[in-house]
Protein backbone atom coordinates (compact mmCIF):
# COMPACT_ATOMS: atom_id res chain seq x y z
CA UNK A 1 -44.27 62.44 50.67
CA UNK A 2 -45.54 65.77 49.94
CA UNK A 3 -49.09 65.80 49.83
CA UNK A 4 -51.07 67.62 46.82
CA UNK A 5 -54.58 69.10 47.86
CA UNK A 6 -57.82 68.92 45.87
CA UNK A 7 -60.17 71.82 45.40
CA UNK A 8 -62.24 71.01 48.27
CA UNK A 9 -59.55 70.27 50.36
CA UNK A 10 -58.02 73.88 49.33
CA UNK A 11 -61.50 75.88 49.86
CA UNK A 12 -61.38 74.35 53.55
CA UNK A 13 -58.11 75.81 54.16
CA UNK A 14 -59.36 79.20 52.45
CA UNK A 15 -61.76 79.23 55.07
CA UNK A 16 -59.37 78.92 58.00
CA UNK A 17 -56.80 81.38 56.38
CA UNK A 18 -59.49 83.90 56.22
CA UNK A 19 -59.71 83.86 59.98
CA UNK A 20 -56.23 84.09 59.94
CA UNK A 21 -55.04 86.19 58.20
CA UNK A 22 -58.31 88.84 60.03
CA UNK A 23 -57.35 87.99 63.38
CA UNK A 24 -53.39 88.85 62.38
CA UNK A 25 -54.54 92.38 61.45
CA UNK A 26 -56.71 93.30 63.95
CA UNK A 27 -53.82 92.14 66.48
CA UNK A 28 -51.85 95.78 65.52
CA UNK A 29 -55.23 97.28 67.24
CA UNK A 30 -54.21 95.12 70.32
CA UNK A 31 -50.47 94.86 70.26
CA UNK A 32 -49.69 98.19 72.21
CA UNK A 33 -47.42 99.02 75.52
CA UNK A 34 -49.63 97.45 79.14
CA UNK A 35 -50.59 94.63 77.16
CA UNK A 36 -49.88 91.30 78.58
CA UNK A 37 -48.99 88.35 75.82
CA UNK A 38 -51.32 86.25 77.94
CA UNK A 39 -54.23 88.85 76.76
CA UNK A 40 -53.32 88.63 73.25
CA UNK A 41 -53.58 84.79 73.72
CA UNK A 42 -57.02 85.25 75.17
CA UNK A 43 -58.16 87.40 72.01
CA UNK A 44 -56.46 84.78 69.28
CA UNK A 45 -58.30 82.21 71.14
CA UNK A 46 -62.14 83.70 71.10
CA UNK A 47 -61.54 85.29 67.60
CA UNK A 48 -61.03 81.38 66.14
CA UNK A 49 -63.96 79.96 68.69
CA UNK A 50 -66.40 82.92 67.47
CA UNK A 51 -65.62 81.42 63.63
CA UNK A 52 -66.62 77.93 64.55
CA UNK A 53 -63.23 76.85 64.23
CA UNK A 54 -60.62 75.20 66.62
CA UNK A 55 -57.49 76.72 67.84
CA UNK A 56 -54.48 74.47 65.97
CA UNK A 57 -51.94 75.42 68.26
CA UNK A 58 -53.36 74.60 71.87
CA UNK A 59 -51.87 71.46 72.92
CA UNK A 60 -50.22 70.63 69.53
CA UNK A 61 -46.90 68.62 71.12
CA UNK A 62 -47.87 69.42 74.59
CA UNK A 63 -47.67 73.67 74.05
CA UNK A 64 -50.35 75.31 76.12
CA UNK A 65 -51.63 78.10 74.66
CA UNK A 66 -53.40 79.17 71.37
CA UNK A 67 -50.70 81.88 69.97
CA UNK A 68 -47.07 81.75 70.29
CA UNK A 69 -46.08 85.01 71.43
CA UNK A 70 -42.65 86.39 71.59
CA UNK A 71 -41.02 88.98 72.59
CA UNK A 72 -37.74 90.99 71.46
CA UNK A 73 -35.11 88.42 71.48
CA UNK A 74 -37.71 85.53 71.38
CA UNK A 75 -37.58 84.34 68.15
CA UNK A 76 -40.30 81.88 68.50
CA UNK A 77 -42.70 79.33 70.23
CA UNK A 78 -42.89 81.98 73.43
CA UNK A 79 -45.54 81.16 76.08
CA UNK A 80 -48.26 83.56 76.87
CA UNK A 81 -47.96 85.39 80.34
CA UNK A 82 -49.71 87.38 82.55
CA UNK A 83 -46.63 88.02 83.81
CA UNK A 84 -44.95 89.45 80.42
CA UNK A 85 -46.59 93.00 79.79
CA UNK A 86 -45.63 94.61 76.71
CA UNK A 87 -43.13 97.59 76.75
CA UNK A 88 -43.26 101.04 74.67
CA UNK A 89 -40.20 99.71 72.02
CA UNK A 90 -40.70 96.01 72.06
CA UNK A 91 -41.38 94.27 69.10
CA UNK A 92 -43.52 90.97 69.52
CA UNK A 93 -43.95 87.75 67.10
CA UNK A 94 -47.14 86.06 67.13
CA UNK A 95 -47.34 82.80 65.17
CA UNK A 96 -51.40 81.19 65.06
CA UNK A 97 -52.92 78.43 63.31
CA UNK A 98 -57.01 77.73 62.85
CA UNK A 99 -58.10 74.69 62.13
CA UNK A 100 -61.77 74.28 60.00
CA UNK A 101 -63.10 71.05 59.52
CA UNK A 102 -59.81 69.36 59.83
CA UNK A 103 -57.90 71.60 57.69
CA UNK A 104 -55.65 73.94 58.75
CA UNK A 105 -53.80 77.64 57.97
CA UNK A 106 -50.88 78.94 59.64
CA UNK A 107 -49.15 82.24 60.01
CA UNK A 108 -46.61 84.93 62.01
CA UNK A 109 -46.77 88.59 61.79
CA UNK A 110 -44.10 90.77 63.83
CA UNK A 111 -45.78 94.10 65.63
CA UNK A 112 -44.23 97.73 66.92
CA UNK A 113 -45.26 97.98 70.59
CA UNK A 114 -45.24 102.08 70.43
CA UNK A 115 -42.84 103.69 68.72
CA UNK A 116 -39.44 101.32 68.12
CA UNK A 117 -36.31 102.26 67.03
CA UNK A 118 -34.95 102.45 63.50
CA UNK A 119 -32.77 99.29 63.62
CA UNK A 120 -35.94 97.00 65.03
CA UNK A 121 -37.86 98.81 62.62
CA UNK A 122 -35.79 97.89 60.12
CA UNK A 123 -35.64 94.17 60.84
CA UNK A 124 -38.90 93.48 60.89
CA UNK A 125 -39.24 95.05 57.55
CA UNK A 126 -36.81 93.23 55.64
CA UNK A 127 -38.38 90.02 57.52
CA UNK A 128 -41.71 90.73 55.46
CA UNK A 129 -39.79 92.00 52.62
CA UNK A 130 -37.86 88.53 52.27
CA UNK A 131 -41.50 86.56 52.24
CA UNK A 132 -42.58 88.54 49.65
CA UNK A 133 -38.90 87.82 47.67
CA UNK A 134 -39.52 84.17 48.44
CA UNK A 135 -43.37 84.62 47.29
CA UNK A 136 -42.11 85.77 43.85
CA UNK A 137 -40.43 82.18 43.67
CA UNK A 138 -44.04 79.92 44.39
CA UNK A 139 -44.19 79.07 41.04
CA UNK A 140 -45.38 75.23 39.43
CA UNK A 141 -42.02 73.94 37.88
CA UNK A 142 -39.68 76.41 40.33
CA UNK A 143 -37.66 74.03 42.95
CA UNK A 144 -38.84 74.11 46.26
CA UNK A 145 -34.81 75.41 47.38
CA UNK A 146 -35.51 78.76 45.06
CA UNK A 147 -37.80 80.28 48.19
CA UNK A 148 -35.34 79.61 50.59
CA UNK A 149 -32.46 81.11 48.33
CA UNK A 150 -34.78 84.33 47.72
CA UNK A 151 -35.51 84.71 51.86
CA UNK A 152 -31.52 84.44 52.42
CA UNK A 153 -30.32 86.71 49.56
CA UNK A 154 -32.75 89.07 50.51
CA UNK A 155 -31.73 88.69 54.44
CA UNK A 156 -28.03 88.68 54.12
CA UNK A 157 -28.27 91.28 51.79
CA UNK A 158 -29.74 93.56 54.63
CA UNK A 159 -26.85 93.01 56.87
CA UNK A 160 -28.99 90.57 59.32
CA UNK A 161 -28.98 86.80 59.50
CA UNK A 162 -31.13 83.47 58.91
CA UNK A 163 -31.88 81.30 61.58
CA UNK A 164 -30.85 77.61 60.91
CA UNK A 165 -32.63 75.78 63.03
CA UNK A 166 -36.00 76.72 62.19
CA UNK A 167 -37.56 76.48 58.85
CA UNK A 168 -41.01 76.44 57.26
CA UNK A 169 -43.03 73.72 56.53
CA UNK A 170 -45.86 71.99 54.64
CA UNK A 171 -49.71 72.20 56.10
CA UNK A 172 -52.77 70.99 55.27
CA UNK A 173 -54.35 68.17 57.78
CA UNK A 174 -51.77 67.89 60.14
CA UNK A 175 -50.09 71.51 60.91
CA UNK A 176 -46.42 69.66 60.08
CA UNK A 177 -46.36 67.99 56.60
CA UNK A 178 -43.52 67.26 54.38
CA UNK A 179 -41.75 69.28 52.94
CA UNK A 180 -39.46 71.07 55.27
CA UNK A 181 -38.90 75.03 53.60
CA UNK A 182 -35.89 76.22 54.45
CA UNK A 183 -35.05 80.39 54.54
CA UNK A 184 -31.86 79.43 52.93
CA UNK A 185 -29.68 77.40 50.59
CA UNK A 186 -28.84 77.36 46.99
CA UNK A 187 -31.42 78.02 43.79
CA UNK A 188 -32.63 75.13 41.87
CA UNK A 189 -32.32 72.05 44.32
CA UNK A 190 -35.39 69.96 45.19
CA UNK A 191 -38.51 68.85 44.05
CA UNK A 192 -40.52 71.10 41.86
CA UNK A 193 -43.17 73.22 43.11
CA UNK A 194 -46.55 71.52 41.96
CA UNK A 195 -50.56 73.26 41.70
CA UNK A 196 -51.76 71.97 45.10
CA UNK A 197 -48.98 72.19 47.33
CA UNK A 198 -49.52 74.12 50.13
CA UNK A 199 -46.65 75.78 52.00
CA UNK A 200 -46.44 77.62 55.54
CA UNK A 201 -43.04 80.06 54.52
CA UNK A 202 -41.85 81.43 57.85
CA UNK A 203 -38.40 83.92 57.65
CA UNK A 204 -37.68 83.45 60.68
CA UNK A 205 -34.41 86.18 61.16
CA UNK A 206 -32.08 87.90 63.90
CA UNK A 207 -30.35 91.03 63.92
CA UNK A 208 -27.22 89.64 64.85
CA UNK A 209 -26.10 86.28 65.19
CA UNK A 210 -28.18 83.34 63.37
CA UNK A 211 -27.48 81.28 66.59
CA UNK A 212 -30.67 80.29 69.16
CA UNK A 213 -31.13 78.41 71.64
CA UNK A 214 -33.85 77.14 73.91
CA UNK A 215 -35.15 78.31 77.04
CA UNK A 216 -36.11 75.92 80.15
CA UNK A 217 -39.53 76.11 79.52
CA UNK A 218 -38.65 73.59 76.85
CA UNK A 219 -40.70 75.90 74.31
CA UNK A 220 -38.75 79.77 74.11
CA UNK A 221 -36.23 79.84 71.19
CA UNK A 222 -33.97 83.31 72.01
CA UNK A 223 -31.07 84.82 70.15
CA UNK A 224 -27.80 83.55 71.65
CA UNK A 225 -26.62 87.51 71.52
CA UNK A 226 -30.11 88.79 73.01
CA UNK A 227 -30.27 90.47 69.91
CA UNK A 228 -33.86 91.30 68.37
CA UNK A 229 -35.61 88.48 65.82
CA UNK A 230 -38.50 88.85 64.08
CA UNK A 231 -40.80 86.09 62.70
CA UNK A 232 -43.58 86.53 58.96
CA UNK A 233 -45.27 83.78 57.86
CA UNK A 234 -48.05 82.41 55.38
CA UNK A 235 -49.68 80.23 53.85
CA UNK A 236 -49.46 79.76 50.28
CA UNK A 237 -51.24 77.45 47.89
CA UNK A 238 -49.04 76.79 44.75
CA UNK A 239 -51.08 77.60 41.85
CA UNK A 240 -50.78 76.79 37.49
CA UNK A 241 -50.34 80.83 38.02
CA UNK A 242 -50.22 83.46 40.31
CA UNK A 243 -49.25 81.85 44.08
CA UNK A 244 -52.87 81.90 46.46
CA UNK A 245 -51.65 83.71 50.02
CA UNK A 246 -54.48 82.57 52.00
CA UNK A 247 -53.78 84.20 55.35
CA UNK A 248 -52.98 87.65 53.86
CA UNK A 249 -55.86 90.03 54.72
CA UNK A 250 -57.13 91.92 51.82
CA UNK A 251 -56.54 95.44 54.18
CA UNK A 252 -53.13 94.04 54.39
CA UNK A 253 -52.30 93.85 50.56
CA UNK A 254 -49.92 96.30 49.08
């Protein structure tokens, strides 16, 4: 069952994708070659506990750390490291969630480490692009299967491909509610988009093949080709209007 939030129920989510959506732009201050993932972990973690607010992600099915952090041809869910120090030409995923008074936000940005090279460049870009294709779709009385059309026409048309296995979700109490968002699929399937829903849309894409698999950690999802993958993600409260992004910085915006 899909769960519809109240106003109250939406300002407490506000709240958390505030912090969010802040912490996800001051990481590009961070994000830079030396770096270690586990230090970036460290920073997500005291931004949230400095806003009151509890790090979703630490210990949510056993994971244990506060950001997923990954790296290249880690598409997602990759475990902090002191060991894993950021190169000049990496790219790096990092996927956080806050949770405020029981309510939670959730969302991915993909950063340049340095200067990368035109073809990472380029995937990352059409990763964000295809969000904002799928955001244009968040619509009451839309289907839920017209954002996952818009991320995969958008993708494919690029010349890279959607992962499969992975898709986005609902959020609000629990970080997993129904219903599952897929970045792919044919227009006009599914339930309607109702005011109150509240969606985590995650592209999740690879520069080669859509095929992952995971690593013995039990947590790192790579590229089968050990191609690059990048990772963009939001939160979005479905509106009787305009769509509310509630982890998109206001310095981010345009």
């Amino acid at each position: 069952m899909i769960r519809i939030k109240n106003e109250e129920q939406i300002r407490l989510m506000e709240a958390s994708g505030k912090v969010v959506g802040a912490i996800l732009h001051d990481l590009a201050e961070v994000v830079r070659p030396g770096v270690t993932t586990l230090e970036i972990d460290r920073f997500v973690e005291k931004r949230i506990h400095e806003e009151g607010m509890v790090p979703t992600f630490k210990g949510y099915g056993g994971f244990p750390a506060n950001a997923c952090v990954s790296v290249n041809e880690e598409l997602v869910h990759g475990i902090p490291s002191e060991e894993r120090v950021l190169e000049e030409g990496d790219i790096v995923s990092v996927d956080i969630g806050a949770t405020h008074k029981g309510w939670v936000s959730d969302a991915a940005r993909t950063y340049f480490v340095g200067s990368v090279d035109p073809e990472k460049a380029r995937l990352v870009d059409i990763c964000r692009q295809s969000f904002f294709e799928a955001l244009a779709q968040c619509r009451a009385g839309n289907r839920l299967s017209d954002i996952g059309h818009a991320v995969q026409e958008c993708v494919e048309g690029a010349g890279f491909s959607v992962v499969l296995d992975y898709v986005g979700h609902g959020v609000g109490s629990k970080m997993h509610e129904s219903p599952q968002v897929k970045n792919y699929g044919e227009a006009g399937k599914g339930p309607k988009l109702m005011r109150g829903m509240a969606l985590a849309i995650e592209p999740m894409i690879n520069a080669g093949t859509a095929d992952v698999h995971t690593l013995d950690d039990g947590w790192t999802v790579v590229t089968d080709d050990g191609k690059p993958a990048a990772h963009y993600e939001n939160t979005v409260i479905i509106t009787d209007s305009e769509p509310l992004v509630i982890t998109l910085d206001e310095r981010d915006v345009g």
